[in-house]
PDB file of N, CA and C in Angstrom:
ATOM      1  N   UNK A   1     -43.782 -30.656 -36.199  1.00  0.00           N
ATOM      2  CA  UNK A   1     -42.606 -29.872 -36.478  1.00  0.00           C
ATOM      3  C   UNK A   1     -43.002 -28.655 -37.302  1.00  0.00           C
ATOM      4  N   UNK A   2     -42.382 -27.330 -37.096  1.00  0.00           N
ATOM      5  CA  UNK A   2     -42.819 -26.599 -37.776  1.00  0.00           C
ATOM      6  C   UNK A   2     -41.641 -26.985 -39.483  1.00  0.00           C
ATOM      7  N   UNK A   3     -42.970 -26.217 -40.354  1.00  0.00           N
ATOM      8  CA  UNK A   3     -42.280 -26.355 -41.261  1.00  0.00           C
ATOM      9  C   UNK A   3     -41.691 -24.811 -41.952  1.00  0.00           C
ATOM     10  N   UNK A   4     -41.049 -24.604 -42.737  1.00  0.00           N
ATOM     11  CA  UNK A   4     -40.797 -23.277 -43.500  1.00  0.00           C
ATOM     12  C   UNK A   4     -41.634 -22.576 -44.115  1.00  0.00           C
ATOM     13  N   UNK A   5     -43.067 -23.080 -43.996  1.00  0.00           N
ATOM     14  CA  UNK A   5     -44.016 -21.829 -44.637  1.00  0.00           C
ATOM     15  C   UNK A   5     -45.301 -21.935 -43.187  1.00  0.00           C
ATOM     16  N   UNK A   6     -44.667 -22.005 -41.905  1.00  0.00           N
ATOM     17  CA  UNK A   6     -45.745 -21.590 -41.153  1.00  0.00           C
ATOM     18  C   UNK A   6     -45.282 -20.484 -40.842  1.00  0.00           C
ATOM     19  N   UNK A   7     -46.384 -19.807 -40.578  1.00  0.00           N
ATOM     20  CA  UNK A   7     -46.050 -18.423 -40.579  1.00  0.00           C
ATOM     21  C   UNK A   7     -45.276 -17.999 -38.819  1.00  0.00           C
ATOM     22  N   UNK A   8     -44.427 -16.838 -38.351  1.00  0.00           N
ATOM     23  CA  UNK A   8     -43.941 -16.728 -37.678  1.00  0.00           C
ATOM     24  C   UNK A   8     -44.749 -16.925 -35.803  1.00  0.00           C
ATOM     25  N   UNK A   9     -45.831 -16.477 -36.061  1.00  0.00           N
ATOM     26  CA  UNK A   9     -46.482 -16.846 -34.355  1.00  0.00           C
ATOM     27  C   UNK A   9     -46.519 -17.917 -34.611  1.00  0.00           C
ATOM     28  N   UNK A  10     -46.685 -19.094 -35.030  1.00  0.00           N
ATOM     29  CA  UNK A  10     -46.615 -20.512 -34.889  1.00  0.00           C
ATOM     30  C   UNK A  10     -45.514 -21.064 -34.519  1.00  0.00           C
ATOM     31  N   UNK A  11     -44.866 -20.387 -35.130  1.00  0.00           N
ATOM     32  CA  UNK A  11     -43.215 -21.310 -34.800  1.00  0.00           C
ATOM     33  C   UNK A  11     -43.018 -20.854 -33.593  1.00  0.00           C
ATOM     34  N   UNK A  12     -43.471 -19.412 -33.276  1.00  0.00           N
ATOM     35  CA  UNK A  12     -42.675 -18.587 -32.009  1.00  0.00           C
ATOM     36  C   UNK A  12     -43.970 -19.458 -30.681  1.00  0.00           C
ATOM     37  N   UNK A  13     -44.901 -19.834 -31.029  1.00  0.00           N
ATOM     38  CA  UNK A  13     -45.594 -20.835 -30.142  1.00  0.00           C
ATOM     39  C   UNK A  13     -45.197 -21.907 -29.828  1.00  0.00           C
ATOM     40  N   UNK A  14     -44.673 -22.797 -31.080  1.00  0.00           N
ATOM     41  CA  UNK A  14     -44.396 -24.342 -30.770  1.00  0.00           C
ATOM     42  C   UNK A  14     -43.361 -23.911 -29.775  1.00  0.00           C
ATOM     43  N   UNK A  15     -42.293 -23.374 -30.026  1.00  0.00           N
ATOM     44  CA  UNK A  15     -41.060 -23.110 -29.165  1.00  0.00           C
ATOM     45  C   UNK A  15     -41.426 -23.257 -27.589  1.00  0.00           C
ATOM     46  N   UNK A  16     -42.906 -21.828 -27.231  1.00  0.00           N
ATOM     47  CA  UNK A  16     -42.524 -21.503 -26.264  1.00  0.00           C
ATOM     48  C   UNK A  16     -43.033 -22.869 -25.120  1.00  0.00           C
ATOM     49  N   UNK A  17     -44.425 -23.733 -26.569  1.00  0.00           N
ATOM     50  CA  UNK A  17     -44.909 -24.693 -25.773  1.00  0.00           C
ATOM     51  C   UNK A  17     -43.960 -25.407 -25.496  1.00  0.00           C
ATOM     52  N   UNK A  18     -42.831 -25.725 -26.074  1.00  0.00           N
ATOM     53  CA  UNK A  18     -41.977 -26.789 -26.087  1.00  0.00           C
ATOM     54  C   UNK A  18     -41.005 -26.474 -25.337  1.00  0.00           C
ATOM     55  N   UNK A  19     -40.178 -24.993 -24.461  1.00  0.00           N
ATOM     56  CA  UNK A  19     -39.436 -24.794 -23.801  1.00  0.00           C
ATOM     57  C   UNK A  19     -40.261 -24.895 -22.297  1.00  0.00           C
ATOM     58  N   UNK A  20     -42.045 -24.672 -22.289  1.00  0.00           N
ATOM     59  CA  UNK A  20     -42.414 -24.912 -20.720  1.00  0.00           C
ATOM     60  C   UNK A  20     -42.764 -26.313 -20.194  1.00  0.00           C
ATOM     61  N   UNK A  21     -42.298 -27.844 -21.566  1.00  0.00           N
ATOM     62  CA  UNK A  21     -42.622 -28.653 -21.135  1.00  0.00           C
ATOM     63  C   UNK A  21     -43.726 -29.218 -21.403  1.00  0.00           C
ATOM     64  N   UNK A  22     -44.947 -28.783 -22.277  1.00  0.00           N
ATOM     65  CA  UNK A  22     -45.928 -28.817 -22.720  1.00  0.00           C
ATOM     66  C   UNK A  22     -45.995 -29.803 -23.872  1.00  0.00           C
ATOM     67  N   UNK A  23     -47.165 -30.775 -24.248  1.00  0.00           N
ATOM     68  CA  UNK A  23     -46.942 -31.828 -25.443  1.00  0.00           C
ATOM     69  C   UNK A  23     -47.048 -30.608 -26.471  1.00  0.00           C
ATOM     70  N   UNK A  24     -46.622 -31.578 -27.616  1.00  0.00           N
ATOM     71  CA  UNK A  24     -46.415 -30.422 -28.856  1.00  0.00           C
ATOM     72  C   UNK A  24     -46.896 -31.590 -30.042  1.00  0.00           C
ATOM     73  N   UNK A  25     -47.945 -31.339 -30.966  1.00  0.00           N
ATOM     74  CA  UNK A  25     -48.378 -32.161 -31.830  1.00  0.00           C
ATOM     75  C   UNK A  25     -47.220 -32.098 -33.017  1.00  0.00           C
ATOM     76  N   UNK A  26     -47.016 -33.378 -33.176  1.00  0.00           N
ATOM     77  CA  UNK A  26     -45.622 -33.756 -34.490  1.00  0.00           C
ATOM     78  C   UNK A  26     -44.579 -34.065 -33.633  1.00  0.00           C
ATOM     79  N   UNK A  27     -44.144 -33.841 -32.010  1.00  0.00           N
ATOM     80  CA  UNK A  27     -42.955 -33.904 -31.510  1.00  0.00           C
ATOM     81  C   UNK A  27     -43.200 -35.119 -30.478  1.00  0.00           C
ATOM     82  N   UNK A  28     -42.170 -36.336 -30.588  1.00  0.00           N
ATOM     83  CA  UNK A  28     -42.317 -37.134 -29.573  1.00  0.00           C
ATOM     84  C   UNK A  28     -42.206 -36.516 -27.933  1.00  0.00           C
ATOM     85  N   UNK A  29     -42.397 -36.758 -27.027  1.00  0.00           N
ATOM     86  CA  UNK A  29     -42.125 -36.256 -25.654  1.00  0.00           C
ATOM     87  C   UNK A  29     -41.830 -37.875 -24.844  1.00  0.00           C
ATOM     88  N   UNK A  30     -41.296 -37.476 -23.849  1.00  0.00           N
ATOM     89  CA  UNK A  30     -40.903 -38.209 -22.429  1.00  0.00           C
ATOM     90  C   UNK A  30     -42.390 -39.573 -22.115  1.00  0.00           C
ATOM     91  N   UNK A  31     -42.789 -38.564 -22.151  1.00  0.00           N
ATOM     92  CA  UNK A  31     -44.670 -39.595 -22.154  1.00  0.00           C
ATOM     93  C   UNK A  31     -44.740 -40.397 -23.250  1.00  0.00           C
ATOM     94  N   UNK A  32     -44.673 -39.810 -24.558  1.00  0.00           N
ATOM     95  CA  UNK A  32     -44.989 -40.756 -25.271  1.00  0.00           C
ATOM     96  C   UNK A  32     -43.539 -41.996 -25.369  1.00  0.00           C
ATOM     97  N   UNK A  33     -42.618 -41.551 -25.325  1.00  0.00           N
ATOM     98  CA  UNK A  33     -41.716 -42.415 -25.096  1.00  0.00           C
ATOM     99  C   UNK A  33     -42.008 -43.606 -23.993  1.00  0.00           C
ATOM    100  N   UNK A  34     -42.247 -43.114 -22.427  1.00  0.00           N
ATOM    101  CA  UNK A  34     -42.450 -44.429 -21.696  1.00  0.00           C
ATOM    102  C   UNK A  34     -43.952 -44.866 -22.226  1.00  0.00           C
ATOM    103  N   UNK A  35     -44.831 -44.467 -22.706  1.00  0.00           N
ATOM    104  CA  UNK A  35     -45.842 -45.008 -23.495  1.00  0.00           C
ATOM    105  C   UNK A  35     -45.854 -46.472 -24.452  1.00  0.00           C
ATOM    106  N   UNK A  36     -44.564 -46.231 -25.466  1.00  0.00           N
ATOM    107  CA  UNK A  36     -44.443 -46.694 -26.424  1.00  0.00           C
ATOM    108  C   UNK A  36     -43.380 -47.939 -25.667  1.00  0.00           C
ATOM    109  N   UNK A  37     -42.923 -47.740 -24.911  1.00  0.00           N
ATOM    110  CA  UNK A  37     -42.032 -48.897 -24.027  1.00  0.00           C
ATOM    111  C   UNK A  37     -42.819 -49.875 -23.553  1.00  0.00           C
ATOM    112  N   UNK A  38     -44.113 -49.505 -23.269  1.00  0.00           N
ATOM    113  CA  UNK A  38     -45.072 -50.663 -22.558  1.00  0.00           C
ATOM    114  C   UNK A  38     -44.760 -51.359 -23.148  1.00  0.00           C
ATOM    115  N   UNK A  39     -44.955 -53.153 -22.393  1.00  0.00           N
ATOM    116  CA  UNK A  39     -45.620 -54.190 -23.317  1.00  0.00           C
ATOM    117  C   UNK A  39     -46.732 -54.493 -23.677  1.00  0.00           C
ATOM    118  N   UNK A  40     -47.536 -55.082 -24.575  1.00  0.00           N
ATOM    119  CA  UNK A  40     -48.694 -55.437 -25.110  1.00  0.00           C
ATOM    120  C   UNK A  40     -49.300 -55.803 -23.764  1.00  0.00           C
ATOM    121  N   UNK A  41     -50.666 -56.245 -24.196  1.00  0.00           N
ATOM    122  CA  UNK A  41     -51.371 -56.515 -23.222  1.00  0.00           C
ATOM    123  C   UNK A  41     -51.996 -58.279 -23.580  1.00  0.00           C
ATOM    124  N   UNK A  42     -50.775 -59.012 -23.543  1.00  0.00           N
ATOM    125  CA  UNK A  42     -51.108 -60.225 -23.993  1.00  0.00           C
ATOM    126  C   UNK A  42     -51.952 -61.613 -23.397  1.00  0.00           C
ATOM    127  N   UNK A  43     -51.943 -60.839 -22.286  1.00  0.00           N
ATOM    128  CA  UNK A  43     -52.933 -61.895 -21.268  1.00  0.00           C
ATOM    129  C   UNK A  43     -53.935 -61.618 -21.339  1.00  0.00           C
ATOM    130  N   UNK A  44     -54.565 -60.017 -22.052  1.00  0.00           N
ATOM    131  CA  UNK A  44     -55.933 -59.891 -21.920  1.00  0.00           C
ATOM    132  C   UNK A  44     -56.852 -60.666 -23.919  1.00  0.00           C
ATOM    133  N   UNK A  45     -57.818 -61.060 -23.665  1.00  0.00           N
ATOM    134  CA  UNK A  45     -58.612 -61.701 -24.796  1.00  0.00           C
ATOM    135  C   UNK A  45     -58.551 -60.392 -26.217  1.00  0.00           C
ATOM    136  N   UNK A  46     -58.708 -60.779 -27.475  1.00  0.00           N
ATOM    137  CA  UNK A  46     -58.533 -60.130 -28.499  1.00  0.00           C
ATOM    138  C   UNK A  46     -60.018 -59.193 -28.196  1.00  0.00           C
ATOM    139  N   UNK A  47     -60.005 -57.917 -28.548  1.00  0.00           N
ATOM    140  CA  UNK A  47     -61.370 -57.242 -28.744  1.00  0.00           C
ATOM    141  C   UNK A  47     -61.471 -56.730 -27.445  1.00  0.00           C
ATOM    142  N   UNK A  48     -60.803 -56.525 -26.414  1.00  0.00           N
ATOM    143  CA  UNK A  48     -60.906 -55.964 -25.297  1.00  0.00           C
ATOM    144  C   UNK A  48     -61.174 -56.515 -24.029  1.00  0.00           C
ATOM    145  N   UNK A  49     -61.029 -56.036 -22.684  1.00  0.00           N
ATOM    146  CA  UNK A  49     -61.559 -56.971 -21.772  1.00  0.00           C
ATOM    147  C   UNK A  49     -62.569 -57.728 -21.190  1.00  0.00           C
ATOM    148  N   UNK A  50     -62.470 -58.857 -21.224  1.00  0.00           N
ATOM    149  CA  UNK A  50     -63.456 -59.305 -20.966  1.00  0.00           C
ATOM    150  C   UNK A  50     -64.221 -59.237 -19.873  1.00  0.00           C
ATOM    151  N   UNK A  51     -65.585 -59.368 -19.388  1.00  0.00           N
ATOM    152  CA  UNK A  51     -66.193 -59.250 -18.197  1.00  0.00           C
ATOM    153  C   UNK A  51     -66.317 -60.066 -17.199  1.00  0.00           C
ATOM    154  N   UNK A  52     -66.172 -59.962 -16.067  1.00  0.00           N
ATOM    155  CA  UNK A  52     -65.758 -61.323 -14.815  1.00  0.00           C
ATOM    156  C   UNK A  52     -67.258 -61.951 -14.824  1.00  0.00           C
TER     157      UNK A  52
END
């Protein structure tokens, strides 16, 4: 998010990234939303997958 002491091309950037649809660091998006909806991955072993 911009804050009140970034200076004016920053803010006038986040905007324009954020009006073409573009991720924007500090701002949730659409992606990270169905991201965060997943469920865990509870069938797989602790420490990552294991090898067949």
């Amino acid at each position: 998010m911009a804050s009140p002491v970034d200076p004016p091309i920053y803010s006038a950037l986040l905007r324009d990234w954020r009006g073409s649809g573009r991720t924007v660091p500090g701002y949730r998006d659409q992606e990270w939303h169905q991201a965060a909806a997943l469920p865990g991955w509870s069938d797989r072993p602790p420490g990552g997958v294991g090898l067949p």
